[in-house]
Protein backbone atom coordinates (compact mmCIF):
# COMPACT_ATOMS: atom_id res chain seq x y z
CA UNK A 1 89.75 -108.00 125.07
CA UNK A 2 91.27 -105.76 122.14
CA UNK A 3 94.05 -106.93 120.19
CA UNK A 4 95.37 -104.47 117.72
CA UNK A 5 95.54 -105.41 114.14
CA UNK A 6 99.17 -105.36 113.77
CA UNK A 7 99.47 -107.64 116.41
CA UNK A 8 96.96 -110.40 114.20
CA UNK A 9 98.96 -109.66 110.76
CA UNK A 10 102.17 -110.81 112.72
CA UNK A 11 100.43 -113.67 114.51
CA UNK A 12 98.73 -114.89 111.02
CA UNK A 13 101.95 -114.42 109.19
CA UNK A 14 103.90 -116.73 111.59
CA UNK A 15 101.39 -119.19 111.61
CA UNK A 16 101.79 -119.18 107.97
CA UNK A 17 105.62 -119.20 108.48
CA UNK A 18 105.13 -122.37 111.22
CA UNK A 19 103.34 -124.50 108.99
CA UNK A 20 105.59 -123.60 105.76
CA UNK A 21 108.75 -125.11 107.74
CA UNK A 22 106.78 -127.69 109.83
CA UNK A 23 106.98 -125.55 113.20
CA UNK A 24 104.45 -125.66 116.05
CA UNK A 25 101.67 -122.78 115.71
CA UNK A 26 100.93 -122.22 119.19
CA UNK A 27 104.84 -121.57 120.18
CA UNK A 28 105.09 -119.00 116.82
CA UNK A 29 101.76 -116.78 117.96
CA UNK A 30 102.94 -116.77 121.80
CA UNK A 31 106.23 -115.55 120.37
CA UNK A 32 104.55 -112.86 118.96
CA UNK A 33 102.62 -112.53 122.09
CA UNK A 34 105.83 -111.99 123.90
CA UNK A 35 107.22 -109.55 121.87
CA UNK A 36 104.25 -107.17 122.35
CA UNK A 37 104.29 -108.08 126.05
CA UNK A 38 101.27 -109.66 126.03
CA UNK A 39 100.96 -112.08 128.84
CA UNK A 40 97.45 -112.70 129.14
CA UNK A 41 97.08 -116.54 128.70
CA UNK A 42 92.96 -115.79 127.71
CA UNK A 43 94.26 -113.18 125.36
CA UNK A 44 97.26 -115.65 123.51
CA UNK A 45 94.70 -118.41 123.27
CA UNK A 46 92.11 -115.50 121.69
CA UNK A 47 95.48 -114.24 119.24
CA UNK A 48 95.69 -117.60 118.74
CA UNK A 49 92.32 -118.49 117.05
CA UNK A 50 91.85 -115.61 115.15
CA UNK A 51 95.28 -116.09 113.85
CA UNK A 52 94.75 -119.86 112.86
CA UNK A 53 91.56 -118.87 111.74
CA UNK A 54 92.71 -116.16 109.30
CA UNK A 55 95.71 -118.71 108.08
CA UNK A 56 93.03 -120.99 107.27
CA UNK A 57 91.39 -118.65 104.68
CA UNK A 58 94.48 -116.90 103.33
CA UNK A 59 95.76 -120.54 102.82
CA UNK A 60 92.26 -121.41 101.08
CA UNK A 61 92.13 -118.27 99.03
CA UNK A 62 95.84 -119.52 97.74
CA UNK A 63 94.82 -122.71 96.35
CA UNK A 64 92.10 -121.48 94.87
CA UNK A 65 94.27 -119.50 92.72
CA UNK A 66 96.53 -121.93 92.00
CA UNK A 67 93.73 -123.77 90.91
CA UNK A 68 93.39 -126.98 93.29
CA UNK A 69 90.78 -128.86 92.37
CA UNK A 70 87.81 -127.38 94.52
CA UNK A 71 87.38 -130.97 96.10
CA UNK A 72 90.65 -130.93 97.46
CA UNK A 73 90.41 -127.88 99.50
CA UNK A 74 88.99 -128.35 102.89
């Protein structure tokens, strides 16, 4: 189940864009699901994960250089 990588940078960035103006995650990626015609509910869930799962470390990699206290980053 191939998803191509512009597909992830868009799903990753409105994750990012979701949780920057309190929106829901899931509805942002499947969004971006839509507008590539993907309608593959396995393959959303899939863009899904690796999405959230990217957001997670670009978010982490941010505090760290803004220099949060290491404790405070989960």
């Amino acid at each position: 189940m191939f998803i191509p990588g512009h597909i992830i940078d868009q799903a990753i960035d409105a994750v990012m864009s979701a949780r920057d103006f309190c929106g829901n995650e899931r509805d942002a990626v499947k969004q971006i699901a839509d507008d590539h015609g993907i309608a593959d509910k396995a393959k959303i869930v899939k863009l899904h994960r690796i999405a959230n799962f990217r957001a997670n470390a670009r978010w982490r990699t941010a505090q760290i250089k803004a220099g949060v206290n290491p404790k405070h980053i989960f």
